[in-house]
C-alpha atoms as a PDB file:
ATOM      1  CA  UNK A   1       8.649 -11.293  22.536  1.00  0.00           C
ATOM      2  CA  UNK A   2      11.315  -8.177  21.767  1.00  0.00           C
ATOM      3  CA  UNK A   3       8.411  -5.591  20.181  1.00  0.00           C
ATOM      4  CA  UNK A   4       9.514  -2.364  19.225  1.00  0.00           C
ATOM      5  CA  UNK A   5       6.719  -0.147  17.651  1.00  0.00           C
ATOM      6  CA  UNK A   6       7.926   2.785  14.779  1.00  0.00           C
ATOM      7  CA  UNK A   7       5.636   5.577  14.762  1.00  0.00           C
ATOM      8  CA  UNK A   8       4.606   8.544  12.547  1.00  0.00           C
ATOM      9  CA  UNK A   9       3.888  10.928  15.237  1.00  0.00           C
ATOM     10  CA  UNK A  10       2.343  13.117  12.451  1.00  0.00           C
ATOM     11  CA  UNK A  11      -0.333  10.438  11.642  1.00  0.00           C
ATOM     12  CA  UNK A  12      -3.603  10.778  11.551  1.00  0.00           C
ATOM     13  CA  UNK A  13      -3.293  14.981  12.179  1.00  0.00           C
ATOM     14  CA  UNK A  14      -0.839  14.011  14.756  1.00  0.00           C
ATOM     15  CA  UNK A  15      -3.127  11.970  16.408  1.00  0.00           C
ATOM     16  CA  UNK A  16      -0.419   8.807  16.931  1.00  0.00           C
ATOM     17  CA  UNK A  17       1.808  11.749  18.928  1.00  0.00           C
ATOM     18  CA  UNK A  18      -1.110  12.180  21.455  1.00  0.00           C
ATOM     19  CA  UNK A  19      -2.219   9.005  21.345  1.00  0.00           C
ATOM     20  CA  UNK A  20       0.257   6.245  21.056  1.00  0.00           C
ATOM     21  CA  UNK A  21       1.658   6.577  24.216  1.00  0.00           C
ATOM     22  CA  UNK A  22      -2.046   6.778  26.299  1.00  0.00           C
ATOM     23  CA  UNK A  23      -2.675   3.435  24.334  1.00  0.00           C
ATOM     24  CA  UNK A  24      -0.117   1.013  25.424  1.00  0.00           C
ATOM     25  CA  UNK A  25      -0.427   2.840  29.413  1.00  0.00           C
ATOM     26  CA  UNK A  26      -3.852   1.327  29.109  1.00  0.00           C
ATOM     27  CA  UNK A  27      -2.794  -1.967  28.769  1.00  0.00           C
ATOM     28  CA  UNK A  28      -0.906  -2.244  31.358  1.00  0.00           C
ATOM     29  CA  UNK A  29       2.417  -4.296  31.841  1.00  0.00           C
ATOM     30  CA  UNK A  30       2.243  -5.475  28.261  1.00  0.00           C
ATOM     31  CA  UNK A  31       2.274  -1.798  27.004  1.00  0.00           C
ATOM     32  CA  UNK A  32       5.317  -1.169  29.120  1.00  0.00           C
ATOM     33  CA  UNK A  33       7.451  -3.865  27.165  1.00  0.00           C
ATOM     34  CA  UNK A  34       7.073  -2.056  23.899  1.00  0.00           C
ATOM     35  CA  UNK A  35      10.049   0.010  22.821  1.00  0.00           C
ATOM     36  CA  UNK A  36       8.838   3.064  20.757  1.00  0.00           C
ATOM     37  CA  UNK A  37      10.753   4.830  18.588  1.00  0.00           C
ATOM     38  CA  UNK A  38       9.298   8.099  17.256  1.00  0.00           C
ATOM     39  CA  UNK A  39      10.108   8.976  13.631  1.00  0.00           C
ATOM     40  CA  UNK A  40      11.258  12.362  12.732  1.00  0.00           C
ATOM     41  CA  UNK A  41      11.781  13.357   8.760  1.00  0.00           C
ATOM     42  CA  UNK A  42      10.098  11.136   6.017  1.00  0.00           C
ATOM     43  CA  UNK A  43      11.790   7.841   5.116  1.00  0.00           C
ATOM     44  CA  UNK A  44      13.507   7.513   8.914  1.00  0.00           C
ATOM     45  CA  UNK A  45      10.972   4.450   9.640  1.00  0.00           C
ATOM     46  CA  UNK A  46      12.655   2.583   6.870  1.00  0.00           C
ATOM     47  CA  UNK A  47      16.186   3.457   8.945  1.00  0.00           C
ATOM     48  CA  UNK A  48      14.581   2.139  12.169  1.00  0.00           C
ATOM     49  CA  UNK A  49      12.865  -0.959  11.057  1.00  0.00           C
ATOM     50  CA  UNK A  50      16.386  -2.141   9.522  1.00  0.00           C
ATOM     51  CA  UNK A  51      17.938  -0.970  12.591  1.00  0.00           C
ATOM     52  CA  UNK A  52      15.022  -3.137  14.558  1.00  0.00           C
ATOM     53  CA  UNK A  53      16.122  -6.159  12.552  1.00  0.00           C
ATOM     54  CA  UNK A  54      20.020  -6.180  13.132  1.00  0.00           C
ATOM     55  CA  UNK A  55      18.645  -5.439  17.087  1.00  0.00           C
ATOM     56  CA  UNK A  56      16.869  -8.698  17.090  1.00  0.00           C
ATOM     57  CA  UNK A  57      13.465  -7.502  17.853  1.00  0.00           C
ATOM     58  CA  UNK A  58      11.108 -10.166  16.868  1.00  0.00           C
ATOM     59  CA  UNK A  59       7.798  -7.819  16.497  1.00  0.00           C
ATOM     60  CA  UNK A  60       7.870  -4.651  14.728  1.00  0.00           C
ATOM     61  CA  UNK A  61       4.559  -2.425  14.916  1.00  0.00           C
ATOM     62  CA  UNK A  62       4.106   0.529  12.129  1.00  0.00           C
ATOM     63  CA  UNK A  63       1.995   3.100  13.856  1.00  0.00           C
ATOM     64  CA  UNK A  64       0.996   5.532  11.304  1.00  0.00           C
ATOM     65  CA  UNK A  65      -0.811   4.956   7.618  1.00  0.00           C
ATOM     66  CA  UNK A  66       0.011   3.358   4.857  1.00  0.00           C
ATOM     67  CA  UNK A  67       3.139   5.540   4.061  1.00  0.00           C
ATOM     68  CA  UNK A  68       4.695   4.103   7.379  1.00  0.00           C
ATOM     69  CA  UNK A  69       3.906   0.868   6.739  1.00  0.00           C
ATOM     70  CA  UNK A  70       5.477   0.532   3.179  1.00  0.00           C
ATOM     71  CA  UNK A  71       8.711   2.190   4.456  1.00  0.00           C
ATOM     72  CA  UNK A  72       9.302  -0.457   7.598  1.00  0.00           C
ATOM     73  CA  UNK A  73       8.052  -3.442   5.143  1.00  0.00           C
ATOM     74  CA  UNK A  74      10.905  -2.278   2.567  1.00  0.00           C
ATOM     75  CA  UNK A  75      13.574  -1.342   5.865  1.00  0.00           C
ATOM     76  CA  UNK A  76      13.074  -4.936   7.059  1.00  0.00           C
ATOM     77  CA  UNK A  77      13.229  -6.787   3.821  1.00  0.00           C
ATOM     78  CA  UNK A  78      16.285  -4.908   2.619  1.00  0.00           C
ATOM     79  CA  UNK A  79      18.211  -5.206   5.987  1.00  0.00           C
ATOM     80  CA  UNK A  80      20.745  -8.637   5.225  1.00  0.00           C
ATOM     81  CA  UNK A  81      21.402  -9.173   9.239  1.00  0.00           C
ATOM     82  CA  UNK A  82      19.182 -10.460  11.657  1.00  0.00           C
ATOM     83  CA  UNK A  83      16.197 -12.438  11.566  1.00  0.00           C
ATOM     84  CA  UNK A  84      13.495 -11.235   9.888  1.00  0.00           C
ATOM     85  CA  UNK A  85      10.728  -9.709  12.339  1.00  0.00           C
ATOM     86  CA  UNK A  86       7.029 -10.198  12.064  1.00  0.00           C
ATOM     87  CA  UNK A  87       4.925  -7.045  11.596  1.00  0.00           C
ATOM     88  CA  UNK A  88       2.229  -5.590  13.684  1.00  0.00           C
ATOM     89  CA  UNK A  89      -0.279  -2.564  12.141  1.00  0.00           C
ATOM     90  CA  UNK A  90      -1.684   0.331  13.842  1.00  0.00           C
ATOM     91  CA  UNK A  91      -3.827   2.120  11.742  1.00  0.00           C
ATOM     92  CA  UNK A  92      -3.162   6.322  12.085  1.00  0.00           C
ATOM     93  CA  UNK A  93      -3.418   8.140   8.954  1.00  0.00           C
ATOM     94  CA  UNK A  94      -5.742   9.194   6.558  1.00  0.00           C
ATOM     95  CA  UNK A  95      -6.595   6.282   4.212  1.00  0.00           C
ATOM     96  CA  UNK A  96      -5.011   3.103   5.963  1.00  0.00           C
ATOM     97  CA  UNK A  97      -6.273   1.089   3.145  1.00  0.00           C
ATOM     98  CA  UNK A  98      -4.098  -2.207   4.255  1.00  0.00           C
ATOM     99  CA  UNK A  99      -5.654  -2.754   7.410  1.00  0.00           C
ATOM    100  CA  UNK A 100      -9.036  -3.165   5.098  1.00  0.00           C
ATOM    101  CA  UNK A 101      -8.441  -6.883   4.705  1.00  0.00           C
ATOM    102  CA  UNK A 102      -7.767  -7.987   7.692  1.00  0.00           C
ATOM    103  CA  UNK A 103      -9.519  -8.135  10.788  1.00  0.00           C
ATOM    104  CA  UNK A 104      -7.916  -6.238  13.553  1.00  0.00           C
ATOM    105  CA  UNK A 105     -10.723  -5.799  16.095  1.00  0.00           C
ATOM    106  CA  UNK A 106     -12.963  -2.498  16.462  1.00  0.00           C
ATOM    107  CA  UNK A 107     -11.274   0.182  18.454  1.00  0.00           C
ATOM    108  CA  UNK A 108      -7.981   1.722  18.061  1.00  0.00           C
ATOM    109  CA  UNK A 109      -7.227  -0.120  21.747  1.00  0.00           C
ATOM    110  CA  UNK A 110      -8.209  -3.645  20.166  1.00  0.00           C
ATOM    111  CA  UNK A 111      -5.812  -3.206  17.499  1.00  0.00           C
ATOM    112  CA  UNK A 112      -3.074  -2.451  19.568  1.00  0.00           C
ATOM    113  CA  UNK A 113      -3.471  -5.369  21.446  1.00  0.00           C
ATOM    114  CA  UNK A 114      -3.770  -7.492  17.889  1.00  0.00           C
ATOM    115  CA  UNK A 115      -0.689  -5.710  16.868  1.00  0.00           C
ATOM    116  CA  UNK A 116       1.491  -6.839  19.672  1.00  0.00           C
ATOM    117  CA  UNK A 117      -0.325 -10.761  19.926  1.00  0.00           C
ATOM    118  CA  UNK A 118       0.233 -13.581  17.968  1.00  0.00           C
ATOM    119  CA  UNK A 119       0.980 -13.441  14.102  1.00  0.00           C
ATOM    120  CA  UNK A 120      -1.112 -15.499  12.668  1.00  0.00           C
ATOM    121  CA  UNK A 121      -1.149 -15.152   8.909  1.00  0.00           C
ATOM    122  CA  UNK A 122       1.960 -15.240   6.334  1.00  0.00           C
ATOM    123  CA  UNK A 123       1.230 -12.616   3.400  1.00  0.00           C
ATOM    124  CA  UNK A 124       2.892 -12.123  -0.239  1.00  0.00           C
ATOM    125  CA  UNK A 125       4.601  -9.194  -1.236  1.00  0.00           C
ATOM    126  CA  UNK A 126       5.520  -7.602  -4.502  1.00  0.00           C
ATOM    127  CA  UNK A 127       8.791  -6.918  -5.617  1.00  0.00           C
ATOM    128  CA  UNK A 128       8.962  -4.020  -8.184  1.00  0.00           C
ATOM    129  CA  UNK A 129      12.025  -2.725 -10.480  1.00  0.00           C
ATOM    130  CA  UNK A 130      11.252   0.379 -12.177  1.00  0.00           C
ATOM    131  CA  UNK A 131      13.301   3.660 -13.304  1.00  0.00           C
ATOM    132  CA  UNK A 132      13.482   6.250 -10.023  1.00  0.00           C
ATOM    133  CA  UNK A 133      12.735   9.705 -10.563  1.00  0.00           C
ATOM    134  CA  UNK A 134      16.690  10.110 -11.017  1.00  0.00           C
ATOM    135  CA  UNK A 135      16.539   8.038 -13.594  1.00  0.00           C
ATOM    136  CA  UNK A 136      18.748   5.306 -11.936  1.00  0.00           C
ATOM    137  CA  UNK A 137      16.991   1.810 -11.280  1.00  0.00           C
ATOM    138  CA  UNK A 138      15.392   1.052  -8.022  1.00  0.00           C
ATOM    139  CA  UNK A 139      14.034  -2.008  -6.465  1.00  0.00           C
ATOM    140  CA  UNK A 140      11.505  -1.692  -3.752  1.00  0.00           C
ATOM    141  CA  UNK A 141       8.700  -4.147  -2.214  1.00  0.00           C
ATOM    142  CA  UNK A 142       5.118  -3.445  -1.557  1.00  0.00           C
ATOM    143  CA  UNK A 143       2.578  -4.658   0.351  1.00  0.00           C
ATOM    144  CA  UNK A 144      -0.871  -3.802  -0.646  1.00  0.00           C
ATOM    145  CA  UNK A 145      -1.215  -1.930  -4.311  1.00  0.00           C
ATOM    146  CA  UNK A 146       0.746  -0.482  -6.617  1.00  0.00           C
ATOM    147  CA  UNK A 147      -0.660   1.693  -9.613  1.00  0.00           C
ATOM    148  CA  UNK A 148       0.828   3.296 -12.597  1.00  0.00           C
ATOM    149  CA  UNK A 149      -1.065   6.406 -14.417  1.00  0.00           C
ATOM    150  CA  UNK A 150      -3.839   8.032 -13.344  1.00  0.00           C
ATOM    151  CA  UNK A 151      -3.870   7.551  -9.618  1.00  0.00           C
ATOM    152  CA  UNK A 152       0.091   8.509  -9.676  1.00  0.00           C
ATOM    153  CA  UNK A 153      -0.395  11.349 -11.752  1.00  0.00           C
ATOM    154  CA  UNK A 154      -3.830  12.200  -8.714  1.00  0.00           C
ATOM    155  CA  UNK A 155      -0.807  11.710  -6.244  1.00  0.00           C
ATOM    156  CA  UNK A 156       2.064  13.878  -7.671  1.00  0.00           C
ATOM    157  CA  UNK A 157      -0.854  16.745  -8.467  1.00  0.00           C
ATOM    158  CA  UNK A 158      -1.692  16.631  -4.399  1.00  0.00           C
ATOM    159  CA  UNK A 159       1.928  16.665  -3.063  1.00  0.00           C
ATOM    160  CA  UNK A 160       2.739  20.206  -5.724  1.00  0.00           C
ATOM    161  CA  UNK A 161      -0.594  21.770  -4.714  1.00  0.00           C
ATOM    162  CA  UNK A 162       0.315  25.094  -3.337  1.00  0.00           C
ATOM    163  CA  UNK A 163      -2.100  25.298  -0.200  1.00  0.00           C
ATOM    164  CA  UNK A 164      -2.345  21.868   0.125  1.00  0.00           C
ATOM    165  CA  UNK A 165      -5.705  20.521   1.810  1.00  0.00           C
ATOM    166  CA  UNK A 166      -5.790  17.864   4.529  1.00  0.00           C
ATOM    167  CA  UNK A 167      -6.372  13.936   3.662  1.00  0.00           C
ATOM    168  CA  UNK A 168      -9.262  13.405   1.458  1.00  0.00           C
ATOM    169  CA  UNK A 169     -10.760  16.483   0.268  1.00  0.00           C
ATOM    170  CA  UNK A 170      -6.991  17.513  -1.275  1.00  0.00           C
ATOM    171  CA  UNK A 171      -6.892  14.339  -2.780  1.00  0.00           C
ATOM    172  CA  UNK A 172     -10.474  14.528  -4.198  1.00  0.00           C
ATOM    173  CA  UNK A 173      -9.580  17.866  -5.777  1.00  0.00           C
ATOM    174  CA  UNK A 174      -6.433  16.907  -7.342  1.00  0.00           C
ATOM    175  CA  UNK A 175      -8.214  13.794  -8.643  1.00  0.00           C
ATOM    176  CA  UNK A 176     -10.945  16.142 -10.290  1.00  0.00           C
ATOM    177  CA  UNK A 177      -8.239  18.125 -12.016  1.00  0.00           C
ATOM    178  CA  UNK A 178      -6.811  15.156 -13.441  1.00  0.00           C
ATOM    179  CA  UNK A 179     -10.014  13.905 -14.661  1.00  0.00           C
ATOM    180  CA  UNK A 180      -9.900  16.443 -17.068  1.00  0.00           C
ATOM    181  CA  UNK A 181      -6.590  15.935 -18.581  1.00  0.00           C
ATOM    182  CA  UNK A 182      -6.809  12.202 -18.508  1.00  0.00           C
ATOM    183  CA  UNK A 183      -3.307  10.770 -20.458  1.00  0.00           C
ATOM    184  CA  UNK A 184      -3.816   7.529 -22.194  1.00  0.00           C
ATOM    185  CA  UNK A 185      -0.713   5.028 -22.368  1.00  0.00           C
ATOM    186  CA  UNK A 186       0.056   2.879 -24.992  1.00  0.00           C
ATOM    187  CA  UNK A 187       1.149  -0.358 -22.763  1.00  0.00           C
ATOM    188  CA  UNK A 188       2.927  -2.817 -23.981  1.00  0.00           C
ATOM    189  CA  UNK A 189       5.174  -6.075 -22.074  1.00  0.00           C
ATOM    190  CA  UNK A 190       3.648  -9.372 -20.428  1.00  0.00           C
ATOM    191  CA  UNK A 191       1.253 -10.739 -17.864  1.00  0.00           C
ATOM    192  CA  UNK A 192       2.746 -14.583 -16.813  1.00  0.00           C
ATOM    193  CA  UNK A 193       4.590 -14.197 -20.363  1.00  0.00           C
ATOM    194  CA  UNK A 194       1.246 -13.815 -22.336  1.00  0.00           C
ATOM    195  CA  UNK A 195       1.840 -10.286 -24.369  1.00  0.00           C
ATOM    196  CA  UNK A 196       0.085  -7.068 -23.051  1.00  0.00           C
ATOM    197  CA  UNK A 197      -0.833  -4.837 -25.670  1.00  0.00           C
ATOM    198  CA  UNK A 198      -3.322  -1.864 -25.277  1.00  0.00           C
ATOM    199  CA  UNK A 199      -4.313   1.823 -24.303  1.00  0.00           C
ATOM    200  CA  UNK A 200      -4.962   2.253 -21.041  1.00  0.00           C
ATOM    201  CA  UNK A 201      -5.082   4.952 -18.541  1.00  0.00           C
ATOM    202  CA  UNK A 202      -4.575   3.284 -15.406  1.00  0.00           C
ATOM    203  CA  UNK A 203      -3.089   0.042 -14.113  1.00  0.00           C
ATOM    204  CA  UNK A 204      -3.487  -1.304 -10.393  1.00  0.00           C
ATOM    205  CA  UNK A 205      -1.967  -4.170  -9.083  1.00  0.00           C
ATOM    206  CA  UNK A 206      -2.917  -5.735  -5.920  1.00  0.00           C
ATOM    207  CA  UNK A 207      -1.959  -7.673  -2.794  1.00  0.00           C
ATOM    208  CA  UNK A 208      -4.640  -5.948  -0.985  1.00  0.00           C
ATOM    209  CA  UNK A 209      -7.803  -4.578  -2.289  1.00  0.00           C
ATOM    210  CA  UNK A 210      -8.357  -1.023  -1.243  1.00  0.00           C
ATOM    211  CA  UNK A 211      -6.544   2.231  -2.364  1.00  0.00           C
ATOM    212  CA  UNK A 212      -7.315   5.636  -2.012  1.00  0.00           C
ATOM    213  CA  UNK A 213      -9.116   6.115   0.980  1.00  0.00           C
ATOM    214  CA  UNK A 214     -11.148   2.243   0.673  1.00  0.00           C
ATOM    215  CA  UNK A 215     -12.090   2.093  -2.912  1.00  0.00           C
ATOM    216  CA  UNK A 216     -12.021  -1.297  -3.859  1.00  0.00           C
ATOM    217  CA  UNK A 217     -10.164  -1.540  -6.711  1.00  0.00           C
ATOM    218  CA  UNK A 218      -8.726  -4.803  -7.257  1.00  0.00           C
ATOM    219  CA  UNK A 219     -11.823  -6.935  -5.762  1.00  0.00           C
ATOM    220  CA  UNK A 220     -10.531 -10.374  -6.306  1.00  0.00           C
ATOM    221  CA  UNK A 221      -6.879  -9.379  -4.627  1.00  0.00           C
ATOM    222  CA  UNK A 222      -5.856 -11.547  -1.197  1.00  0.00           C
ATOM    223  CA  UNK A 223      -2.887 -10.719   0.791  1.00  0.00           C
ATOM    224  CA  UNK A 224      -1.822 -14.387   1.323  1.00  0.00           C
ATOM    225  CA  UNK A 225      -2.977 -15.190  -2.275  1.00  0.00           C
ATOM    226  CA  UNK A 226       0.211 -15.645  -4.490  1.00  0.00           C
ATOM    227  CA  UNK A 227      -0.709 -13.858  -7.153  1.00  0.00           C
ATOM    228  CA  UNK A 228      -1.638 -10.397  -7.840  1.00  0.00           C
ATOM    229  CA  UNK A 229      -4.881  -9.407  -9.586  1.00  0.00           C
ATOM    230  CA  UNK A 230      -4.152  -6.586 -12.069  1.00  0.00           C
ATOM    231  CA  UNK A 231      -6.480  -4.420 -13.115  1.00  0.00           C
ATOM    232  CA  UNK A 232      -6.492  -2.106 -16.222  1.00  0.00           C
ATOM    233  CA  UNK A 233      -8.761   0.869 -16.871  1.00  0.00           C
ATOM    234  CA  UNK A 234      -8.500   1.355 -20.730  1.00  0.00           C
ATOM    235  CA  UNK A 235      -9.331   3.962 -22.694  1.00  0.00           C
ATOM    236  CA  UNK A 236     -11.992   6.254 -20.439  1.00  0.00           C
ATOM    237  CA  UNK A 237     -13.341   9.717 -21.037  1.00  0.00           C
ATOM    238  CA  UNK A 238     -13.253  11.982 -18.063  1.00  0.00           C
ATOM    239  CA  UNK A 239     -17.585  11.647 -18.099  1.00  0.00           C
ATOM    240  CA  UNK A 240     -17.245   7.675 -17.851  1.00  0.00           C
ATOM    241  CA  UNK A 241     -14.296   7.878 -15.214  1.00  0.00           C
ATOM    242  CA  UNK A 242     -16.822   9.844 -13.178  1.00  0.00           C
ATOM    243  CA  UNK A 243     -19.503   8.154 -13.744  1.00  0.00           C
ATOM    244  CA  UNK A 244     -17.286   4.350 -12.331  1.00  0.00           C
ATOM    245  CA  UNK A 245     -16.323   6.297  -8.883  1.00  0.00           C
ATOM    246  CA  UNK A 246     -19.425   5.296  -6.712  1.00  0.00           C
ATOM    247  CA  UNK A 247     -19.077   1.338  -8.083  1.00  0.00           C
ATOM    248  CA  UNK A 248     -15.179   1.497  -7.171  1.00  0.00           C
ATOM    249  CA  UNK A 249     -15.791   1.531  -3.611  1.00  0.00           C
ATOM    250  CA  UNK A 250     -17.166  -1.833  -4.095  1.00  0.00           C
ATOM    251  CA  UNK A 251     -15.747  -3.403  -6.872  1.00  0.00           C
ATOM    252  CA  UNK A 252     -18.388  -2.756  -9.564  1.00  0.00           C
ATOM    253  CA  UNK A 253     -15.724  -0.885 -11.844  1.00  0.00           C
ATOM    254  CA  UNK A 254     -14.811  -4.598 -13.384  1.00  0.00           C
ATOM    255  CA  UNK A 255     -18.651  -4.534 -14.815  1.00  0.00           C
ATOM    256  CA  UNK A 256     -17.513  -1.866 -17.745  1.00  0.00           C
ATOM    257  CA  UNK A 257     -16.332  -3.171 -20.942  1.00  0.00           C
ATOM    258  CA  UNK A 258     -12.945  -1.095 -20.866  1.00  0.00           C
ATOM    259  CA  UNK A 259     -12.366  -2.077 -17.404  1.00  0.00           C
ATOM    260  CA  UNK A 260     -10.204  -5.568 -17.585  1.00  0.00           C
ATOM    261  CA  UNK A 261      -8.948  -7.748 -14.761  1.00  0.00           C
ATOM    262  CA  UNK A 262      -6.778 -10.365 -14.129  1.00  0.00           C
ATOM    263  CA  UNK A 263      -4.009 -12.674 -11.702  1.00  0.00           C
ATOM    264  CA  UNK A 264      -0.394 -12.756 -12.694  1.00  0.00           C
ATOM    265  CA  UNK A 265       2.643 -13.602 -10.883  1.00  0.00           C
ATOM    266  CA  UNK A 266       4.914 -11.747 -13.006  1.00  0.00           C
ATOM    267  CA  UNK A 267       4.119  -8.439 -14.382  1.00  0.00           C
ATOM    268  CA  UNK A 268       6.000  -6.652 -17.265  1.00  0.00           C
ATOM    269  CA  UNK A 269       5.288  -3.173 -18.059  1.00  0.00           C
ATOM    270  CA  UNK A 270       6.292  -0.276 -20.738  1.00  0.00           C
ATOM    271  CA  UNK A 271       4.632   2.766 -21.248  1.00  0.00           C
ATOM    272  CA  UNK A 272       4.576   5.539 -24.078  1.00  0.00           C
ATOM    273  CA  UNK A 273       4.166   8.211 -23.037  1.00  0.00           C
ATOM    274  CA  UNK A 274       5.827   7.150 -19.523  1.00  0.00           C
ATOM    275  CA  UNK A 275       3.768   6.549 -16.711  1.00  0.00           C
ATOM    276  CA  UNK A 276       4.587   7.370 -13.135  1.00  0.00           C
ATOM    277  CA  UNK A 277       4.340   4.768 -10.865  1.00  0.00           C
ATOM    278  CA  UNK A 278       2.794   4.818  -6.819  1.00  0.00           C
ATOM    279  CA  UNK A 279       2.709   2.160  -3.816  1.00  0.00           C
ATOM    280  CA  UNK A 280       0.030   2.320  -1.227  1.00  0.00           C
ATOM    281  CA  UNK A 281       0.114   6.254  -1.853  1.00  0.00           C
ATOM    282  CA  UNK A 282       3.528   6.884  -2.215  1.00  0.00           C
ATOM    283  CA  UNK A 283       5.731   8.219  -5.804  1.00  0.00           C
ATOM    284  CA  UNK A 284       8.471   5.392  -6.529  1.00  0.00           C
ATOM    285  CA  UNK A 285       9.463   6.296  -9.975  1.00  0.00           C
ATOM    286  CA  UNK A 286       8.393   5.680 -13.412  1.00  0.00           C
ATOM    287  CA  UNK A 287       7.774   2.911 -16.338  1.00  0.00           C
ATOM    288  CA  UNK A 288       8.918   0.884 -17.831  1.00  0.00           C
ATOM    289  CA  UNK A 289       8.802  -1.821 -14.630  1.00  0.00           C
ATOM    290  CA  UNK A 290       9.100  -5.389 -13.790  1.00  0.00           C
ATOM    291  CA  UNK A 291       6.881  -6.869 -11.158  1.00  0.00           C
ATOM    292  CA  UNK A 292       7.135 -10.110  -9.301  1.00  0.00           C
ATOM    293  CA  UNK A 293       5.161 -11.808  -6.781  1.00  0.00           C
ATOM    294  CA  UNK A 294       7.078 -13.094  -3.125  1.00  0.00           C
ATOM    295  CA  UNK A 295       4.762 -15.400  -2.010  1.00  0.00           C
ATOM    296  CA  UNK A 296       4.042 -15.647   1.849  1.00  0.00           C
ATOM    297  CA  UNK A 297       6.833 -13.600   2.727  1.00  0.00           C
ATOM    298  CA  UNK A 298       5.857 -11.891   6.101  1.00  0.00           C
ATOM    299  CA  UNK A 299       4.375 -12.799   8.734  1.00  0.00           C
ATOM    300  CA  UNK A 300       1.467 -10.039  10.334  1.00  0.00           C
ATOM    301  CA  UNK A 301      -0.143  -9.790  13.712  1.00  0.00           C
ATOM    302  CA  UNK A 302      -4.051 -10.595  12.321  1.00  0.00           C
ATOM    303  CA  UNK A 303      -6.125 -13.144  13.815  1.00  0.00           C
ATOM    304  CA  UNK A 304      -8.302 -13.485  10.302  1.00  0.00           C
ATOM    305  CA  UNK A 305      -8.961 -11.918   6.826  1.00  0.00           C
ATOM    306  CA  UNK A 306     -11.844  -9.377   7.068  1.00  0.00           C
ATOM    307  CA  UNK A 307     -15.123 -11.237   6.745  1.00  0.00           C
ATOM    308  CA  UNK A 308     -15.660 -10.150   3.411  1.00  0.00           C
ATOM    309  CA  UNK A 309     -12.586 -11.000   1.996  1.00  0.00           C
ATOM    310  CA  UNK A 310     -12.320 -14.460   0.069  1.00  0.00           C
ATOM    311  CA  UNK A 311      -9.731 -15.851  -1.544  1.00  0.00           C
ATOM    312  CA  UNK A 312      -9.633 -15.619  -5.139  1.00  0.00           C
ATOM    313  CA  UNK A 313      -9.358 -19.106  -7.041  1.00  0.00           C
END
């Protein structure tokens, strides 16, 4: 099997740029028939997984968090030549939320050697058309979650803070500050063509069910399901926002009245005022947006779902 792994040598505190390379020399000849290609700006592992694809590799391993991952999904898809490679994970960076639903063995050594073995599971994407930040549309896919409001807003508060602090605790803090000017969107469009009409503050919708560092927050989401579930947090003070943290990291948020969830295929969305819109951590644009399911489109190196992880009826 042709394997090429793209890595974020920046990834976990530039822990991939140390360690990738004292990983696969530990395993021996199999290590030394992956190509690695290091990435160098943001967005270049999107260039190099398209480039893997027209170079016929037949694995291609993201090493690096979810960031990486999303960018060589959406490099592969959108590539037209060449066959279209299965994926292998390595899980570097700070919230690697993905890897949650899957089991990839317990040290960073096992999942290297999961990454380059046998791909054993087919998994759904989403496709999403929204309005870029440029105001021009944009089509991308994702993988795991995608979320519109409050998470977005946590997002775009941590990438302007101006001494930003590392991984979780600059996330926490820009989360707290948003807590406190909570904005509440009138949504309207269509879940599976039933209308969608209501306030609501924030709107997840999942392949996967972790985001943000493994909170749970779409509990009945599968990664081979096809369907997402979709989650909306209506109207919420900043007190009962705080008060649903400790249940989202497992799944307990969908016990409050104004929390609502359910599966849909095809997702319409408007927003007033607009809402930004994020996938597995990353700013793609703004509302309004379409969203459609790809059912079992990629195939990814996991032997199993995580024990936990059922699929939803």
């Amino acid at each position: 099997m042709k394997t090429v792994a793209i890595v974020n040598p920046t990834a976990g505190y530039c822990r991939a740029r140390r360690l990738w390379p004292l990983l696969l020399a530990s395993l021996g000849a199999p290590g030394a028939k992956v190509d690695t290609w290091w990435t160098e700006w943001p967005g270049q592992a999107e260039t190099l997984a398209a480039r893997a694809r027209r170079e016929g590799f037949d694995r291609v391993v993201a090493v690096g968090g979810d960031g990486t991952l999303l960018e060589v999904v959406n490099g592969l898809w959108w590539e037209p030549r060449g066959t279209l490679p299965s994926i292998g994970v390595v899980p570097f960076g700070t919230g690697c939320d993905y890897v949650r639903n899957f089991d990839l063995g317990p040290t960073l050594r096992d999942q290297v050697m999961t990454a380059l073995g046998k791909a054993a599971l087919r998994v759904s994407l989403g496709l999403v058309r929204l309005q870029g930040f440029d105001g021009r549309l944009r089509q991308r896919v994702f993988i795991n979650v995608l979320g519109l409001g409050f998470d977005a807003r946590v997002i775009a508060g941590f990438r302007q803070q101006r001494l930003r602090l590392p991984g979780k605790t600059g996330y926490f803090l820009s989360g707290l500050k948003e807590m406190f000017r909570l904005t509440q969107h009138r949504l309207t469009g269509a879940l599976d063509g039933h209308p969608l009409e209501t306030d609501a503050m924030l709107v997840a919708i999942g392949l996967g069910r972790y985001f943000g560092g493994g909170m749970m927050i779409t509990p009945g989401a599968s990664p081979p399901a096809g369907h997402f579930q979709v989650v909306i947090a209506q109207k919420l003070s900043p007190l009962e926002l705080l008060g649903l943290l400790p249940g989202l990291y497992f799944g307990k948020h969908l016990n409050h009245p104004r929390v609502t969830a359910a599966n849909a295929g095809r997702i319409k969305i408007n927003a007033d005022p607009p809402a930004d819109v994020e996938a597995e951590g990353e700013l793609e644009g703004t509302t309004p947006l379409e969203v459609t399911i790809i059912p079992r489109a990629l195939e990814i190196a996991a032997p199993s779902l995580a024990a936990s992880l059922l699929l939803p009826p």
